[in-house]
Protein backbone atom coordinates (compact mmCIF):
# COMPACT_ATOMS: atom_id res chain seq x y z
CA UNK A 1 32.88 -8.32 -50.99
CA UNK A 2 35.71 -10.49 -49.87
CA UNK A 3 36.93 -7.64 -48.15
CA UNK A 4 34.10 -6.71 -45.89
CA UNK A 5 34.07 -10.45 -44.56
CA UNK A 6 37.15 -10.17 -43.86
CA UNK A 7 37.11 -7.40 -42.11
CA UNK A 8 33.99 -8.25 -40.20
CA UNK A 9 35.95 -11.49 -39.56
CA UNK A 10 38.55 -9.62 -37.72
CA UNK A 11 36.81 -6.74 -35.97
CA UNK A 12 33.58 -8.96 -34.84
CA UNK A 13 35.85 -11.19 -32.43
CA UNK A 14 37.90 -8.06 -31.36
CA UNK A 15 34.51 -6.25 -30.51
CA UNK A 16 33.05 -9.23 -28.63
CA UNK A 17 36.61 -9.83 -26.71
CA UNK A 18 36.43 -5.79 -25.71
CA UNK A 19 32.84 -5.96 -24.11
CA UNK A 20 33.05 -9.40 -22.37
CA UNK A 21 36.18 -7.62 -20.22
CA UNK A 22 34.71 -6.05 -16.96
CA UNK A 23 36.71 -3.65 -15.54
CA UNK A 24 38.52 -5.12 -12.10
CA UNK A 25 37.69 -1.83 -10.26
CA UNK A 26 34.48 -0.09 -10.16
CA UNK A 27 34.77 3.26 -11.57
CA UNK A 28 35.49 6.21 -9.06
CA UNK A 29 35.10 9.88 -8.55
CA UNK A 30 37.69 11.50 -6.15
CA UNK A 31 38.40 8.15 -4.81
CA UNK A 32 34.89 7.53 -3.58
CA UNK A 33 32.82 4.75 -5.79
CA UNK A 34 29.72 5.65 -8.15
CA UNK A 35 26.31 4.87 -6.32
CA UNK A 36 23.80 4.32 -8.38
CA UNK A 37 20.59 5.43 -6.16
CA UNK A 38 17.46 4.69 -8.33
CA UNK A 39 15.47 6.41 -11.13
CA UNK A 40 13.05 9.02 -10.51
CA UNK A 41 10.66 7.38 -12.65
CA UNK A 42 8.37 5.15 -10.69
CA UNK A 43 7.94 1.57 -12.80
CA UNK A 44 5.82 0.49 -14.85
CA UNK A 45 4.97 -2.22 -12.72
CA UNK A 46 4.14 -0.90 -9.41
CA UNK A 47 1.27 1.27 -8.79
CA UNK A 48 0.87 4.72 -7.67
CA UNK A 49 -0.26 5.30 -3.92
CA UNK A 50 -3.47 4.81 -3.32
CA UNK A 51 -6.30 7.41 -1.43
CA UNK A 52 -6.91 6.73 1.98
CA UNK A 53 -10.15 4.91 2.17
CA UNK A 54 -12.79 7.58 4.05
CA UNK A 55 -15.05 6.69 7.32
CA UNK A 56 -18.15 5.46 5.31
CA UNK A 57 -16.12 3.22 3.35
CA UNK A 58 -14.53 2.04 6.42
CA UNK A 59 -17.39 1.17 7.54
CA UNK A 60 -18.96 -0.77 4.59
CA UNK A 61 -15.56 -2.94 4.70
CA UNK A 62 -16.96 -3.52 8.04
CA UNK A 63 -20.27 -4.91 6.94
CA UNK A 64 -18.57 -7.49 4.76
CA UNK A 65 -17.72 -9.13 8.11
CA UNK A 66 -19.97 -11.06 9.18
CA UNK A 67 -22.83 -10.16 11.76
CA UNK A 68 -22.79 -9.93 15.06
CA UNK A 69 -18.92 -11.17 15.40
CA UNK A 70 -16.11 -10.05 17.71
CA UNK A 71 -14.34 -9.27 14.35
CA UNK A 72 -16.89 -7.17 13.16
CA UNK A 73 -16.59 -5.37 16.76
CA UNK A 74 -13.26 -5.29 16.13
CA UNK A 75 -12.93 -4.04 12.71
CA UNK A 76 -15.22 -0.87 13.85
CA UNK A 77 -13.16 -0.41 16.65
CA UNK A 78 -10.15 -0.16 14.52
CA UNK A 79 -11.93 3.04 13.16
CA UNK A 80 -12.67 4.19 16.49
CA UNK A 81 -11.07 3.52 19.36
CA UNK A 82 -12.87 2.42 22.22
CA UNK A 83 -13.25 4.70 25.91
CA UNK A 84 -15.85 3.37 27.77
CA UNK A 85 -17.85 5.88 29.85
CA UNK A 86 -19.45 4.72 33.09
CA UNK A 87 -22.03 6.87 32.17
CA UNK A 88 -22.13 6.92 28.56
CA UNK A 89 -24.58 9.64 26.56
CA UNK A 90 -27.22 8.60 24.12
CA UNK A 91 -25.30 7.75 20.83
CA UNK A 92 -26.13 10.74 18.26
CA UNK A 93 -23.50 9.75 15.83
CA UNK A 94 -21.37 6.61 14.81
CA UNK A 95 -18.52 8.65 16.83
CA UNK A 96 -20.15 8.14 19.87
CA UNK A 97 -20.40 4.13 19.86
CA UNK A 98 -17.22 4.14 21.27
CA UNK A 99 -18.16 5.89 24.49
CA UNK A 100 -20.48 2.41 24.63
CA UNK A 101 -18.92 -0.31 27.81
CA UNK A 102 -21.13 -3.40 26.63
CA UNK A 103 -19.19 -4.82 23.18
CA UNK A 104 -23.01 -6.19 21.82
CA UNK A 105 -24.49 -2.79 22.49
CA UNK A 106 -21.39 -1.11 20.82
CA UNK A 107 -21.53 -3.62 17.74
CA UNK A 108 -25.56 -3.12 17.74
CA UNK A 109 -24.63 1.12 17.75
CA UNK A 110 -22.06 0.79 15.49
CA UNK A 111 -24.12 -1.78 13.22
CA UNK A 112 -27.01 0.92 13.26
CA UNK A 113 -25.05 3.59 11.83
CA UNK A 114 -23.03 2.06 9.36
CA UNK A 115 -26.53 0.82 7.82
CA UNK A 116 -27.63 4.08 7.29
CA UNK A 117 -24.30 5.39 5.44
CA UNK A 118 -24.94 5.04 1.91
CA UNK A 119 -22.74 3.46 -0.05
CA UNK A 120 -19.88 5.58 -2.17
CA UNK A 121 -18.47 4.84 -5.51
CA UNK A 122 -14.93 2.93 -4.78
């Protein structure tokens, strides 16, 4: 038994002495330095990408805005970009608000689609 302390007296402070010693130079491979570039893994913490939101739900972020607001009109525009038309055609789709020159009648077109989109599961 005496022993074994002993012998755990000696080698503990030997073993602690050994690991507590960094090495002065990094270790090499032909002269170059190991890199250490990252796992493959992706962490626990962080989550994986996420789906790009579609059109509809684009649009029903929109509605959170509130109404009648130049950043309502500006979160829809973010979706589609505005190009005015002189002459713009009769709206037959939420794609063709942006064709609109007048914001209110763009937001009131835009506002008049994206009430008629029902809602999708997030």
């Amino acid at each position: 038994m005496r022993k074994i302390i002993l012998t755990l007296a000696i080698l503990y402070p030997a073993a602690t002495l050994a690991q507590g010693a960094a090495p002065a130079n990094p270790p090499t491979i032909g002269g170059k330095p190991l890199v250490v570039v990252g796992s493959k893994k992706p962490a626990a913490g962080k989550k994986e990408k996420e789906k790009p939101l579609s059109v509809a739900q684009k649009l029903h972020a929109c509605q959170d805005i509130d109404d009648a607001t130049k950043e309502r009109l500006n979160c829809y525009d973010a979706i589609y970009a505005p190009q005015p038309k002189p002459k713009a055609p009769a709206a037959k789709g939420v794609n063709d608000c942006r064709f609109l020159k007048e914001e209110d009648e763009r937001l009131t077109c835009y506002n008049g689609f994206a009430d008629k989109v029902p809602k999708l599961p997030r």
